[in-house]
Protein backbone atom coordinates (compact mmCIF):
# COMPACT_ATOMS: atom_id res chain seq x y z
CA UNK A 1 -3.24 -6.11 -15.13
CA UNK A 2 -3.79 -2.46 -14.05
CA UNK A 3 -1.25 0.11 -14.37
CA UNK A 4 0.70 1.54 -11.31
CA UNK A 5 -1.58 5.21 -11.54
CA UNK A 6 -4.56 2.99 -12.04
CA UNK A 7 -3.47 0.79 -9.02
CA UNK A 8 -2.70 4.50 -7.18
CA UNK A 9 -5.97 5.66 -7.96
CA UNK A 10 -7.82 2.86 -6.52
CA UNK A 11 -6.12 2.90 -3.74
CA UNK A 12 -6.46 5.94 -3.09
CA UNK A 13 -10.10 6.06 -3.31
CA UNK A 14 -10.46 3.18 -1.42
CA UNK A 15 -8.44 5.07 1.45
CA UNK A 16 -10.91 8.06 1.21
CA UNK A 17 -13.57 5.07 1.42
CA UNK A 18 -12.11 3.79 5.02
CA UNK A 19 -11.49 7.65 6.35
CA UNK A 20 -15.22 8.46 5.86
CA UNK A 21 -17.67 8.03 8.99
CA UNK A 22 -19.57 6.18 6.80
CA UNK A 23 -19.75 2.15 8.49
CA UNK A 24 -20.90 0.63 4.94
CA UNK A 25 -18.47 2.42 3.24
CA UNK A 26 -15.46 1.62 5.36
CA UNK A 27 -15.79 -1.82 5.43
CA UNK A 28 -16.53 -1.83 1.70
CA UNK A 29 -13.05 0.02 1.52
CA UNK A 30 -11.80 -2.51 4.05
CA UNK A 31 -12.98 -5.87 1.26
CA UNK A 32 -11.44 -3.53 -1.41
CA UNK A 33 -8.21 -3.37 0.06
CA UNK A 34 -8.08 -6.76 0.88
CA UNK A 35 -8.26 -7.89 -2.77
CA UNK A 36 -5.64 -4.83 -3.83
CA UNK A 37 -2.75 -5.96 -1.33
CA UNK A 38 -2.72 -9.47 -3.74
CA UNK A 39 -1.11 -7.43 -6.45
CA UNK A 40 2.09 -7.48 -7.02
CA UNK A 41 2.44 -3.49 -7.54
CA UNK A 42 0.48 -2.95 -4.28
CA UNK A 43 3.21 -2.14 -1.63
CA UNK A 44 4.86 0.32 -4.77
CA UNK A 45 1.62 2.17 -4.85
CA UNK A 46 0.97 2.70 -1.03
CA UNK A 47 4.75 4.15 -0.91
CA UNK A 48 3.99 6.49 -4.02
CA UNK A 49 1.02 7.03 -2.29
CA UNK A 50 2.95 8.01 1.09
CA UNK A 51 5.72 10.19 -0.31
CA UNK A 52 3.75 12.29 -2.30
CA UNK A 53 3.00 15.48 -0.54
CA UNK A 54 0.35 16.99 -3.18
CA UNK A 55 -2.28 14.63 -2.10
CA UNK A 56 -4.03 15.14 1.49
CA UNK A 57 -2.41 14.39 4.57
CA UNK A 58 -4.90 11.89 5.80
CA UNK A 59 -4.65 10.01 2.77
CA UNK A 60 -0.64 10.07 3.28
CA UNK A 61 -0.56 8.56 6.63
CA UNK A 62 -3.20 5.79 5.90
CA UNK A 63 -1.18 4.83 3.09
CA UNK A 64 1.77 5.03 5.35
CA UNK A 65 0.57 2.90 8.25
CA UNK A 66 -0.81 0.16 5.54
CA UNK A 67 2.63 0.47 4.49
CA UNK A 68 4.21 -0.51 7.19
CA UNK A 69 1.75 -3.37 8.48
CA UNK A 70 2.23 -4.78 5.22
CA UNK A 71 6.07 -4.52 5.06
CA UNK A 72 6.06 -6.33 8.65
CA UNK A 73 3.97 -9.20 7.79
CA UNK A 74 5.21 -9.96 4.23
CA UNK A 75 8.93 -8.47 3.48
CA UNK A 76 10.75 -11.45 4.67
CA UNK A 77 10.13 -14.95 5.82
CA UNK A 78 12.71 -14.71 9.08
CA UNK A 79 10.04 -12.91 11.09
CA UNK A 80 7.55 -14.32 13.60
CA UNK A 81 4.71 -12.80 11.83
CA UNK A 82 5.59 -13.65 8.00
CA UNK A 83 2.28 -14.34 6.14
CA UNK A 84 2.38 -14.68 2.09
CA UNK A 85 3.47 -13.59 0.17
CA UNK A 86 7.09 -12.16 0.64
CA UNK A 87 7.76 -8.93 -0.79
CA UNK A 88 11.57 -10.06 -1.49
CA UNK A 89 10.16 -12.25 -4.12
CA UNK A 90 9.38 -8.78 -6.13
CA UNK A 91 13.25 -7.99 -5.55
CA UNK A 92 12.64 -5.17 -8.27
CA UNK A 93 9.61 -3.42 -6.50
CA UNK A 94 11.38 -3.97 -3.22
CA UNK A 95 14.23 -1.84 -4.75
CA UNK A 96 11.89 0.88 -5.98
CA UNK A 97 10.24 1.07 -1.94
CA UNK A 98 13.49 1.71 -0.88
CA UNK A 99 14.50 4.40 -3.35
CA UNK A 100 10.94 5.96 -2.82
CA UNK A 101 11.21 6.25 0.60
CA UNK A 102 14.73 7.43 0.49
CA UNK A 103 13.40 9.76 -2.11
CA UNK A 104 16.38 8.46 -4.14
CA UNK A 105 15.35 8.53 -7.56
């Protein structure tokens, strides 16, 4: 299992991958991510990701949106849209989102 700055990391590259112009490399950023939102640390590292205002704004809000499609698709089964997995099964990551983005530490 990869660490959650190795998880960051790819992310993050991956984001630069989908902001390029670059067709090939966006939808090779697009497979990428795919496979990355299966791990359990994934929805920790987009909010780290988010929050952190040394890394480039672009980057921030890509991480941001992802964020927040993922949080309304997965967090809890009582929505329309729930698709698995549910976040609130990771009760401890969900904690640490929260904190994060109440930059409550």
């Amino acid at each position: 299992m990869e660490s959650l700055s190795d998880l960051r990391s790819m992310i993050e590259q991956t984001l630069t991958m989908i902001i390029t112009p670059d067709q090939q490399l966006i939808e090779k950023g697009q497979t990428q991510l795919q496979a990355l939102e299966l791990l359990d640390t994934y929805t920790l590292a987009l909010t780290e990701i988010a929050v952190d205002n040394t890394r480039d704004i672009s980057i921030r809000q890509l991480a941001g949106v992802l964020l927040r499609k993922y949080v309304s698709k997965h967090w809890t089964r009582d929505t329309e849209h729930f698709v698995e997995p549910e976040v609130s099964e990771q009760v401890e990551n969900r904690k640490k989102i929260h904190r994060k983005l109440l930059k409550i530490r």
